[in-house]
PDB file of N, CA and C in Angstrom:
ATOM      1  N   UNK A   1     -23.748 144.224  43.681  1.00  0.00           N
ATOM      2  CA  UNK A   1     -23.240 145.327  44.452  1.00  0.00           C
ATOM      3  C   UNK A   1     -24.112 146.544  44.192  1.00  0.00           C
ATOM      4  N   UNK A   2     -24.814 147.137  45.414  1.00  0.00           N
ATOM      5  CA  UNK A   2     -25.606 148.483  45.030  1.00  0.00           C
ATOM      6  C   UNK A   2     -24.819 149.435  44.598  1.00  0.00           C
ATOM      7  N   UNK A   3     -25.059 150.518  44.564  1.00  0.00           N
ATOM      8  CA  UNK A   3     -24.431 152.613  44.298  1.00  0.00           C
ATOM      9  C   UNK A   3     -24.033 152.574  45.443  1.00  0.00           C
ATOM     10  N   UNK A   4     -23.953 152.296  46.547  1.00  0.00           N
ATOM     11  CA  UNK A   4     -23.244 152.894  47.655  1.00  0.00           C
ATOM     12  C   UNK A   4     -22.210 151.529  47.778  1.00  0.00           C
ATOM     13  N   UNK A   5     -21.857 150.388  47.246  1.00  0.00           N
ATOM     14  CA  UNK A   5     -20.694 149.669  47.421  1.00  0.00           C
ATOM     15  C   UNK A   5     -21.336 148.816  49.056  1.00  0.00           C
ATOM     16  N   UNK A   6     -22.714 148.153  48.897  1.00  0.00           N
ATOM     17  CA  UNK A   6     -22.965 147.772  49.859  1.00  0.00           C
ATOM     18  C   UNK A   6     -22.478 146.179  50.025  1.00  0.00           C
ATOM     19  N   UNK A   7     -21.880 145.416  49.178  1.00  0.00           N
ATOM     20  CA  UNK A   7     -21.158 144.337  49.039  1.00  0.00           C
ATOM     21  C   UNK A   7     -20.064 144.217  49.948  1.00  0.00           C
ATOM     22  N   UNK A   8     -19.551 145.407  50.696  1.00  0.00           N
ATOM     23  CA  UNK A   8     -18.397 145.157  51.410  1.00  0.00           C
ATOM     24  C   UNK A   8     -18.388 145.388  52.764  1.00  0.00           C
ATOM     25  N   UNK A   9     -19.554 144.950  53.406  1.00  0.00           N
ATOM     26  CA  UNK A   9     -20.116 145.412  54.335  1.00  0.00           C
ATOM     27  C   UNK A   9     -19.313 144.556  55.871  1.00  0.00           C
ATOM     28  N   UNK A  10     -18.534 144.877  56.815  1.00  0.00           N
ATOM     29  CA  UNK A  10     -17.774 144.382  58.063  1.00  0.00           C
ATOM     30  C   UNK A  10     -19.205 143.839  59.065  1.00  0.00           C
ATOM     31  N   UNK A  11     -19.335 142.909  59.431  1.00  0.00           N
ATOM     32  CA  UNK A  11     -20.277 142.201  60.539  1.00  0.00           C
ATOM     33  C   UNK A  11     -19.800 142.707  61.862  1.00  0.00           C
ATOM     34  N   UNK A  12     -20.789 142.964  62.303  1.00  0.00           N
ATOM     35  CA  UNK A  12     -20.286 143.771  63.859  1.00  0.00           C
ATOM     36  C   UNK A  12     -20.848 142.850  64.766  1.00  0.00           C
ATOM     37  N   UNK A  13     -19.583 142.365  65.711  1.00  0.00           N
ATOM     38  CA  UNK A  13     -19.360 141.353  66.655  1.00  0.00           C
ATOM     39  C   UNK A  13     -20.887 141.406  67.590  1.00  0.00           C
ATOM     40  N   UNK A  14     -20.940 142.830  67.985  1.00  0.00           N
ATOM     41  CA  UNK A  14     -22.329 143.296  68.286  1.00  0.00           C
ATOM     42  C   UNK A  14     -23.173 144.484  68.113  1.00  0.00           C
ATOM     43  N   UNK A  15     -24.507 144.009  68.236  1.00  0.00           N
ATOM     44  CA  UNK A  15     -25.305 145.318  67.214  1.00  0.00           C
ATOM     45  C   UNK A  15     -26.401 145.607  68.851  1.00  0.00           C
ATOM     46  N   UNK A  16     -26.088 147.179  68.905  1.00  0.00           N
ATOM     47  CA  UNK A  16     -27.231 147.577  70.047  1.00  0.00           C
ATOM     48  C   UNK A  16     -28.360 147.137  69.520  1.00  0.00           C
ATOM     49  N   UNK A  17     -29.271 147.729  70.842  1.00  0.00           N
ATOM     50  CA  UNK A  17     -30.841 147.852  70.357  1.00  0.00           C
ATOM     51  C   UNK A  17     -31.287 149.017  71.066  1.00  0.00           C
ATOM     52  N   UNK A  18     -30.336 149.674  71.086  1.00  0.00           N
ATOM     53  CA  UNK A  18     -30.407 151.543  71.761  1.00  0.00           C
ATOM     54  C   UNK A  18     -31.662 151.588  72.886  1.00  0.00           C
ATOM     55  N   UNK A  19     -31.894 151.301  73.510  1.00  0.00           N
ATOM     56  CA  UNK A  19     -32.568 150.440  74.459  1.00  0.00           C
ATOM     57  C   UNK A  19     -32.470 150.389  75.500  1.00  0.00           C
ATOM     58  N   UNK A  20     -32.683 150.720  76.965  1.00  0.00           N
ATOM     59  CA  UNK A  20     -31.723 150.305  78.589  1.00  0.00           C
ATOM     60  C   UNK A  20     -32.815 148.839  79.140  1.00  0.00           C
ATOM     61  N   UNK A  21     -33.770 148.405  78.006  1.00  0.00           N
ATOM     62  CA  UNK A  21     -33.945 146.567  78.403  1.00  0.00           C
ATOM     63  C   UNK A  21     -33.879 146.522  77.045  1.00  0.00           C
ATOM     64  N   UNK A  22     -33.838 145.055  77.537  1.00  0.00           N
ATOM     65  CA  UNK A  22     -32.987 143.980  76.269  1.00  0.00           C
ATOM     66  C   UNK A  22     -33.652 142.317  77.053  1.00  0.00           C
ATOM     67  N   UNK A  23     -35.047 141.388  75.782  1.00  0.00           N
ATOM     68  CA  UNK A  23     -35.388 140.586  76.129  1.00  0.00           C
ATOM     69  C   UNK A  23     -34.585 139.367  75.417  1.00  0.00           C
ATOM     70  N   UNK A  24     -33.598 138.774  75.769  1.00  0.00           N
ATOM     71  CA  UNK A  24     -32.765 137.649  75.139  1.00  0.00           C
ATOM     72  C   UNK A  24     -33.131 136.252  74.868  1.00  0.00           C
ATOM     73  N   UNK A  25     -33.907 136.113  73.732  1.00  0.00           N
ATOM     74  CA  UNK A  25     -34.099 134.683  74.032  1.00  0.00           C
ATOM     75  C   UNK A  25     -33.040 133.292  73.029  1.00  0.00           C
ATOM     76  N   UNK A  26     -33.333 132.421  73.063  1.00  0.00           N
ATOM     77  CA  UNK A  26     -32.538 131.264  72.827  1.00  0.00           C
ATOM     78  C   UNK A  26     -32.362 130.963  71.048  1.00  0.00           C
ATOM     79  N   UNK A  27     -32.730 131.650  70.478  1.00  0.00           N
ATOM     80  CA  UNK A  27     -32.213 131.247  68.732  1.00  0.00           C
ATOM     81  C   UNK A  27     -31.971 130.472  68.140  1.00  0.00           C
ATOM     82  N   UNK A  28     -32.876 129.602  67.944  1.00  0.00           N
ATOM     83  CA  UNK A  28     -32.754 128.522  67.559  1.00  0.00           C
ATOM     84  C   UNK A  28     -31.279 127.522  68.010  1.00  0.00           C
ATOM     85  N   UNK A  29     -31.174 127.300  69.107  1.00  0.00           N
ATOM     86  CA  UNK A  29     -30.237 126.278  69.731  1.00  0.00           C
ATOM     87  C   UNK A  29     -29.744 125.141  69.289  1.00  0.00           C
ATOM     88  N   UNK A  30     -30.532 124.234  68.368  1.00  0.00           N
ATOM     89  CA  UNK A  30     -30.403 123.375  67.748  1.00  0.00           C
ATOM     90  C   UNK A  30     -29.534 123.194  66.083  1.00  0.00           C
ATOM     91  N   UNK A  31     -29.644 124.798  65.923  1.00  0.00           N
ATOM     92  CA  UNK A  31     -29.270 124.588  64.757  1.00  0.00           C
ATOM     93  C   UNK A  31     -27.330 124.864  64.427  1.00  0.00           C
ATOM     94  N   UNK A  32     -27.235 125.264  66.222  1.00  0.00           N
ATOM     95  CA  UNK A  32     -26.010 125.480  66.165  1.00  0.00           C
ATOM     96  C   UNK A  32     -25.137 124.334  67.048  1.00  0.00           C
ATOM     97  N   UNK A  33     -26.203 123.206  66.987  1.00  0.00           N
ATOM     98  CA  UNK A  33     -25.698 122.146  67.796  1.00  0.00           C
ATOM     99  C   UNK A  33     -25.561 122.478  69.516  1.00  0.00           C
ATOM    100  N   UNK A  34     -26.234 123.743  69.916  1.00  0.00           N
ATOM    101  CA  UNK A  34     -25.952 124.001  71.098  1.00  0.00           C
ATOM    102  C   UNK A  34     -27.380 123.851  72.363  1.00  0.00           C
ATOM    103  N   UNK A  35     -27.547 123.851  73.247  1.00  0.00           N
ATOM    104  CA  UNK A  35     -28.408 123.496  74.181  1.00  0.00           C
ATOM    105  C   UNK A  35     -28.962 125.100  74.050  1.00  0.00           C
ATOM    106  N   UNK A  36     -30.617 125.445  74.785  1.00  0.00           N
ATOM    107  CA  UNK A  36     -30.842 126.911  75.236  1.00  0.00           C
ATOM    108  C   UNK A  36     -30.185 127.682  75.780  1.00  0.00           C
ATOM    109  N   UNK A  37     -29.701 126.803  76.975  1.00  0.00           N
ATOM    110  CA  UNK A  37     -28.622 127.294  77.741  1.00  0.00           C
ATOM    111  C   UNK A  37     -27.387 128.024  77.620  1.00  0.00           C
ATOM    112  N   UNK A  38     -26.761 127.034  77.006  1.00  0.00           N
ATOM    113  CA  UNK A  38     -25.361 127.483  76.254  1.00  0.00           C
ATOM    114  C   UNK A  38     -25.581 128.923  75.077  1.00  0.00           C
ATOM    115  N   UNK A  39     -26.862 128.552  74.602  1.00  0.00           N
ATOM    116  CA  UNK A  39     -26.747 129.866  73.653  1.00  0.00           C
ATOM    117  C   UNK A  39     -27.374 130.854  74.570  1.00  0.00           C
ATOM    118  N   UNK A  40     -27.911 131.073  75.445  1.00  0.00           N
ATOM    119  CA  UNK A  40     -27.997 132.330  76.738  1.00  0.00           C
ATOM    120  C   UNK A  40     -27.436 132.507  77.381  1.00  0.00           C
ATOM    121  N   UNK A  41     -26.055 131.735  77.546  1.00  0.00           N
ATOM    122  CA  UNK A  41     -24.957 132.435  78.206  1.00  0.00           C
ATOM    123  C   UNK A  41     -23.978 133.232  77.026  1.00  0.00           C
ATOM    124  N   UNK A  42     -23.901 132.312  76.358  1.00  0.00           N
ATOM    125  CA  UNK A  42     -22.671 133.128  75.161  1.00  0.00           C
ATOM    126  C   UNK A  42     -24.329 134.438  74.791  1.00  0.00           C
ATOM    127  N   UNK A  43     -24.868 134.977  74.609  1.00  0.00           N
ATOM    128  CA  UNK A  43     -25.302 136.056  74.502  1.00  0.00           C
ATOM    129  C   UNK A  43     -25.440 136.621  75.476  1.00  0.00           C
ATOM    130  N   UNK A  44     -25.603 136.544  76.817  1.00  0.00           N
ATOM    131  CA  UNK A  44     -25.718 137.337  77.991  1.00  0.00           C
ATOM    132  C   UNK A  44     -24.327 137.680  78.064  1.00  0.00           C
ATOM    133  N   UNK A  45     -23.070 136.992  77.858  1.00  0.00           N
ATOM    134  CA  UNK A  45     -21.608 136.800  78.165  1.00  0.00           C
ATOM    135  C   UNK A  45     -21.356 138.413  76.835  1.00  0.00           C
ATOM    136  N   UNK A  46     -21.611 137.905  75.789  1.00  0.00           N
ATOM    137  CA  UNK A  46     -21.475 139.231  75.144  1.00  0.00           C
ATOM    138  C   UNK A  46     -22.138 140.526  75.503  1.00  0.00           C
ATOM    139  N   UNK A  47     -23.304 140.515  75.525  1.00  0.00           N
ATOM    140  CA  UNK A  47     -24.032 141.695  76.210  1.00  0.00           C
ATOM    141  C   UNK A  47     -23.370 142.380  77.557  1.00  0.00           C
ATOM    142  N   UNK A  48     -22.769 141.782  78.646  1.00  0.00           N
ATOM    143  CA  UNK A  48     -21.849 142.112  79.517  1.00  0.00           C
ATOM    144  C   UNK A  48     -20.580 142.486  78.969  1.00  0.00           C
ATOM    145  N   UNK A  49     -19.768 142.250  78.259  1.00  0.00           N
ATOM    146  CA  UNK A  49     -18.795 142.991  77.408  1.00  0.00           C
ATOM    147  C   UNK A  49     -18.783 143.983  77.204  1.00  0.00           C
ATOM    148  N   UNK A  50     -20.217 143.842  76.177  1.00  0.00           N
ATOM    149  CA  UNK A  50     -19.752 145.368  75.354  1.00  0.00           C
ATOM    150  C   UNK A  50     -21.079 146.237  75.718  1.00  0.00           C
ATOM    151  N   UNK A  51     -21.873 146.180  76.345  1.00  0.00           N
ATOM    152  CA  UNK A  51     -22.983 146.942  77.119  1.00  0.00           C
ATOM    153  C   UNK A  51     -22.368 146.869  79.127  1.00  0.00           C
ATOM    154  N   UNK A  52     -23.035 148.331  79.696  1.00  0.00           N
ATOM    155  CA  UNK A  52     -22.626 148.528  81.054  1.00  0.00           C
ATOM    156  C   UNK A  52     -24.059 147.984  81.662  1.00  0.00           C
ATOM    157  N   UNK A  53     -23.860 146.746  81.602  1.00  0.00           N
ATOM    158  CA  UNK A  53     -25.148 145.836  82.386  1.00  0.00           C
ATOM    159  C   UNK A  53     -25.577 146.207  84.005  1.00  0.00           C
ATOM    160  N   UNK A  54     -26.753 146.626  83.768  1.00  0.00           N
ATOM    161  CA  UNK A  54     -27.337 146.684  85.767  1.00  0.00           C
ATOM    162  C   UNK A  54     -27.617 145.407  85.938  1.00  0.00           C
ATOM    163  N   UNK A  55     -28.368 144.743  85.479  1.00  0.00           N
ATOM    164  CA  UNK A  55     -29.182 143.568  85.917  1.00  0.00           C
ATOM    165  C   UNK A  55     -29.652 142.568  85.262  1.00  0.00           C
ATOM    166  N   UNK A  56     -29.254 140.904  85.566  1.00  0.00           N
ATOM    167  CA  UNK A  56     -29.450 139.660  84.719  1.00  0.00           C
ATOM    168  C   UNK A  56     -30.847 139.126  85.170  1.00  0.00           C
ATOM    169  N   UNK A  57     -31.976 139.201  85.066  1.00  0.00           N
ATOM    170  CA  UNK A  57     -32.993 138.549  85.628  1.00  0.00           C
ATOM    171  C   UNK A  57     -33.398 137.504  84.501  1.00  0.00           C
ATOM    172  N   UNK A  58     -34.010 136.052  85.116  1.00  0.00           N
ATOM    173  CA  UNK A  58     -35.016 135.107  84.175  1.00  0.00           C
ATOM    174  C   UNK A  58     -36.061 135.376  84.316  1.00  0.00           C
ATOM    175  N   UNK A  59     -36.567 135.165  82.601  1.00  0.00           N
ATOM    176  CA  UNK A  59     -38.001 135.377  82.390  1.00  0.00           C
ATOM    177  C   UNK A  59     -38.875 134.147  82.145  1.00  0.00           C
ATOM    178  N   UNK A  60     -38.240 133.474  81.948  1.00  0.00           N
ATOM    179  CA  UNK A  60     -39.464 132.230  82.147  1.00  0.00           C
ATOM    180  C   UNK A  60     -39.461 132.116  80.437  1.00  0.00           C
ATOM    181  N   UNK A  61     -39.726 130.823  80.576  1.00  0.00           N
ATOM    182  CA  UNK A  61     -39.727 130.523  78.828  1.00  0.00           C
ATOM    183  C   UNK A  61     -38.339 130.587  78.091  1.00  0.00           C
ATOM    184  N   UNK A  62     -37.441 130.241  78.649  1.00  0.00           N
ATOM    185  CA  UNK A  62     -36.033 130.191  77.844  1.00  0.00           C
ATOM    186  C   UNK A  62     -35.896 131.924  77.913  1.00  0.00           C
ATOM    187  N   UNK A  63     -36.146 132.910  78.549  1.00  0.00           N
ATOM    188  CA  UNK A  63     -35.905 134.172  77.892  1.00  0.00           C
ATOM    189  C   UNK A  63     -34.964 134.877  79.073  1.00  0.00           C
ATOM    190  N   UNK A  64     -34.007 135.731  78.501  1.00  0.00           N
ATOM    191  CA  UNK A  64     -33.562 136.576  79.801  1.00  0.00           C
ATOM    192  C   UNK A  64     -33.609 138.188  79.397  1.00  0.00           C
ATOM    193  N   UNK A  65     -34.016 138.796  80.698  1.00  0.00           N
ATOM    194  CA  UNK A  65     -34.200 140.098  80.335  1.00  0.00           C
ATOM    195  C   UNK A  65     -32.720 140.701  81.537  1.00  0.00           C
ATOM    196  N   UNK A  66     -32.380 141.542  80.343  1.00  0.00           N
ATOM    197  CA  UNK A  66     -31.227 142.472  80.331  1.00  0.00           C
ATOM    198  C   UNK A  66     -31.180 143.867  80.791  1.00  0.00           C
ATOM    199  N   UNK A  67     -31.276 144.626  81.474  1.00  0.00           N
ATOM    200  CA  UNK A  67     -31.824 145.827  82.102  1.00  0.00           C
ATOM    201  C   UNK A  67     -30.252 146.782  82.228  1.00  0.00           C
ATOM    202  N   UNK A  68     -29.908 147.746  81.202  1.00  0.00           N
ATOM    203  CA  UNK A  68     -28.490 148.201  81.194  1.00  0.00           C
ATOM    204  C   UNK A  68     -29.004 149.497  82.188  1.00  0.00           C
ATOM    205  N   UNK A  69     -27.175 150.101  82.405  1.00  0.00           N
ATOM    206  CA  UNK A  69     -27.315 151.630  82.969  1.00  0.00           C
ATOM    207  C   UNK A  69     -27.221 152.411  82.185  1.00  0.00           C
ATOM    208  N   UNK A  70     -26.787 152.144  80.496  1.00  0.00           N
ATOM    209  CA  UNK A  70     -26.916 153.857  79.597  1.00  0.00           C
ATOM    210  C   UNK A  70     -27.041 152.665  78.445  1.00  0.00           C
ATOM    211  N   UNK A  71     -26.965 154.109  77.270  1.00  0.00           N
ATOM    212  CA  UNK A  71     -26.629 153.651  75.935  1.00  0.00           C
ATOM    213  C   UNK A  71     -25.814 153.043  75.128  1.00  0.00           C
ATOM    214  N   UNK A  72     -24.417 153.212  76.151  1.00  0.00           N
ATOM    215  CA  UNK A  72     -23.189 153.205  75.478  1.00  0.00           C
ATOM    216  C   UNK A  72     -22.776 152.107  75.328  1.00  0.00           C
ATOM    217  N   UNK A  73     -21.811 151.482  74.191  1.00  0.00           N
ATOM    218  CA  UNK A  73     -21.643 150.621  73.644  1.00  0.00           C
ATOM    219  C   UNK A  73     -19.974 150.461  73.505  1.00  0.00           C
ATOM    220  N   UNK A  74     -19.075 149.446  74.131  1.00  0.00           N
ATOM    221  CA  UNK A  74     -17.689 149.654  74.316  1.00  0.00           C
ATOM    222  C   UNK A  74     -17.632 149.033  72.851  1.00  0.00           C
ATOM    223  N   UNK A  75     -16.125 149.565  72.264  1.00  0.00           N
ATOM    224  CA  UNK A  75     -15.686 149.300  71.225  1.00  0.00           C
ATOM    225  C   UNK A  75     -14.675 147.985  71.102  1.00  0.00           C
ATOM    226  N   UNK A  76     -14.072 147.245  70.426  1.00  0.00           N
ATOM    227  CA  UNK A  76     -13.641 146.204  70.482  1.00  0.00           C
ATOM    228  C   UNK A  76     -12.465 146.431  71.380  1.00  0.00           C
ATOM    229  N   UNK A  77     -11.696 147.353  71.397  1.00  0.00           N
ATOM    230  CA  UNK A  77     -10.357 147.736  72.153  1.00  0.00           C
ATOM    231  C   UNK A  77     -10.753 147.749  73.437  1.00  0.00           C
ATOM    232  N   UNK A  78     -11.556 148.249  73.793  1.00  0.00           N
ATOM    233  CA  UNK A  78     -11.907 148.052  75.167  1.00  0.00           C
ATOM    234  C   UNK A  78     -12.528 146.618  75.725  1.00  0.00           C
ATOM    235  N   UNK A  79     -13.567 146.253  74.715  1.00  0.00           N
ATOM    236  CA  UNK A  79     -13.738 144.575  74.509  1.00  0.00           C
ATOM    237  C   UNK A  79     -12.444 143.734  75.264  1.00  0.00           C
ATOM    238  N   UNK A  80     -11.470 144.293  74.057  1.00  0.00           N
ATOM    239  CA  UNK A  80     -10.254 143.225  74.425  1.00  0.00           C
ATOM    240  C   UNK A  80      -9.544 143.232  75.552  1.00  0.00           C
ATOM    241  N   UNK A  81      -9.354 144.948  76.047  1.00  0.00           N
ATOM    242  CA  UNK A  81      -8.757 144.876  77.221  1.00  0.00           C
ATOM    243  C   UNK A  81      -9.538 144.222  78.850  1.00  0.00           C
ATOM    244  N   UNK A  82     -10.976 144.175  78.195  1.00  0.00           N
ATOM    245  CA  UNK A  82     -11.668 143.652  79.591  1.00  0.00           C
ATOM    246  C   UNK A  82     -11.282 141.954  79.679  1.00  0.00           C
ATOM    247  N   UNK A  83     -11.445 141.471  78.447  1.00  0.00           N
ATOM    248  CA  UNK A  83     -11.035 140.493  78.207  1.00  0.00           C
ATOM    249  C   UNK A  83      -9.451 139.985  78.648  1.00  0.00           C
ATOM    250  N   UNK A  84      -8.536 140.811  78.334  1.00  0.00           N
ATOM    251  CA  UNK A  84      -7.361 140.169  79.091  1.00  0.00           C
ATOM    252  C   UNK A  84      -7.622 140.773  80.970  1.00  0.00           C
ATOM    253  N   UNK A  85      -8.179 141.696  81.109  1.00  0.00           N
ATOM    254  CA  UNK A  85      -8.216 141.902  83.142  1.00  0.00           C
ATOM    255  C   UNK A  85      -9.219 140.769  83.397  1.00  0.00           C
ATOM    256  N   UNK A  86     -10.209 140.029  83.057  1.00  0.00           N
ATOM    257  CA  UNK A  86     -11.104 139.086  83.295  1.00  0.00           C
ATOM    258  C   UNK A  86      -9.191 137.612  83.557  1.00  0.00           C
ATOM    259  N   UNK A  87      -8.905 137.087  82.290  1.00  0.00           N
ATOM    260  CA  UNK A  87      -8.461 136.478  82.292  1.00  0.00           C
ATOM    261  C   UNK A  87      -7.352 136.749  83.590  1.00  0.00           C
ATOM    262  N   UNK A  88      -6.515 137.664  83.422  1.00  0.00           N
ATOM    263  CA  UNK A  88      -4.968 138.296  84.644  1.00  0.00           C
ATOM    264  C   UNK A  88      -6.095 137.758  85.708  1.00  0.00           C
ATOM    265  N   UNK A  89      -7.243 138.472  86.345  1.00  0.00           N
ATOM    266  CA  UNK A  89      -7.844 138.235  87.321  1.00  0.00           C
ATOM    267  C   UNK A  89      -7.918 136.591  87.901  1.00  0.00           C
ATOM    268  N   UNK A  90      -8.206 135.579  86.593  1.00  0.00           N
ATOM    269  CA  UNK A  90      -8.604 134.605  86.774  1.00  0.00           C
ATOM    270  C   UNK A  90      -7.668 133.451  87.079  1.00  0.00           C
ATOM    271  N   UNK A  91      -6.203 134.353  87.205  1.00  0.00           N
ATOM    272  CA  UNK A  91      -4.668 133.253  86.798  1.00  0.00           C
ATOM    273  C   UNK A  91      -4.464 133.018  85.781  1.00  0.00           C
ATOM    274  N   UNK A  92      -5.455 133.032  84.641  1.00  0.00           N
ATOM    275  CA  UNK A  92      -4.978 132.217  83.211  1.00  0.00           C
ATOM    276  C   UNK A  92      -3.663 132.711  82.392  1.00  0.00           C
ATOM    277  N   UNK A  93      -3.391 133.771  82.838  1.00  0.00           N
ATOM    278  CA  UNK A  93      -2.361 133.851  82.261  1.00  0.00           C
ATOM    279  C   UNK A  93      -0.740 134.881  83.247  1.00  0.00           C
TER     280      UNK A  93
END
């Protein structure tokens, strides 16, 4: 444990890159038992959450580039509430 008590540190669901592009590529896919694919949607799927996304384009080579409208970064409460209007929207519940 350092002087500042860095041992107790909370993992954040997501971390900007203060940025309005964002190049996404595939992370090692294999090691999570998952296809390229599957791991570029569950990261594009988050990046739409909690970033105000303009634009999904492919880049060729497993990569997707992310092109936002600001900086801002929604907090989990808002996370969650998009998350239940996605679902109400969808019938699921």
């Amino acid at each position: 444990m350092g002087l500042f008590g860095g041992g107790n540190k909370v993992a954040k669901p997501f971390q900007s890159n203060n940025k309005l592009v964002e190049i996404i590529t595939s992370y090692d896919p294999d090691s999570r038992g998952l296809t390229w694919t599957e791991v570029i949607e569950k990261e594009v799927e988050k990046r739409y959450l909690y970033r105000n996304v303009e634009t999904i384009s492919f880049g060729g080579d497993n990569n997707v580039l992310v092109k936002y409208k600001d900086l801002k970064v929604r907090s989990e409460e808002e996370v969650a509430e998009i998350r239940r209007q996605l679902r109400k929207e969808a019938g699921l519940e």
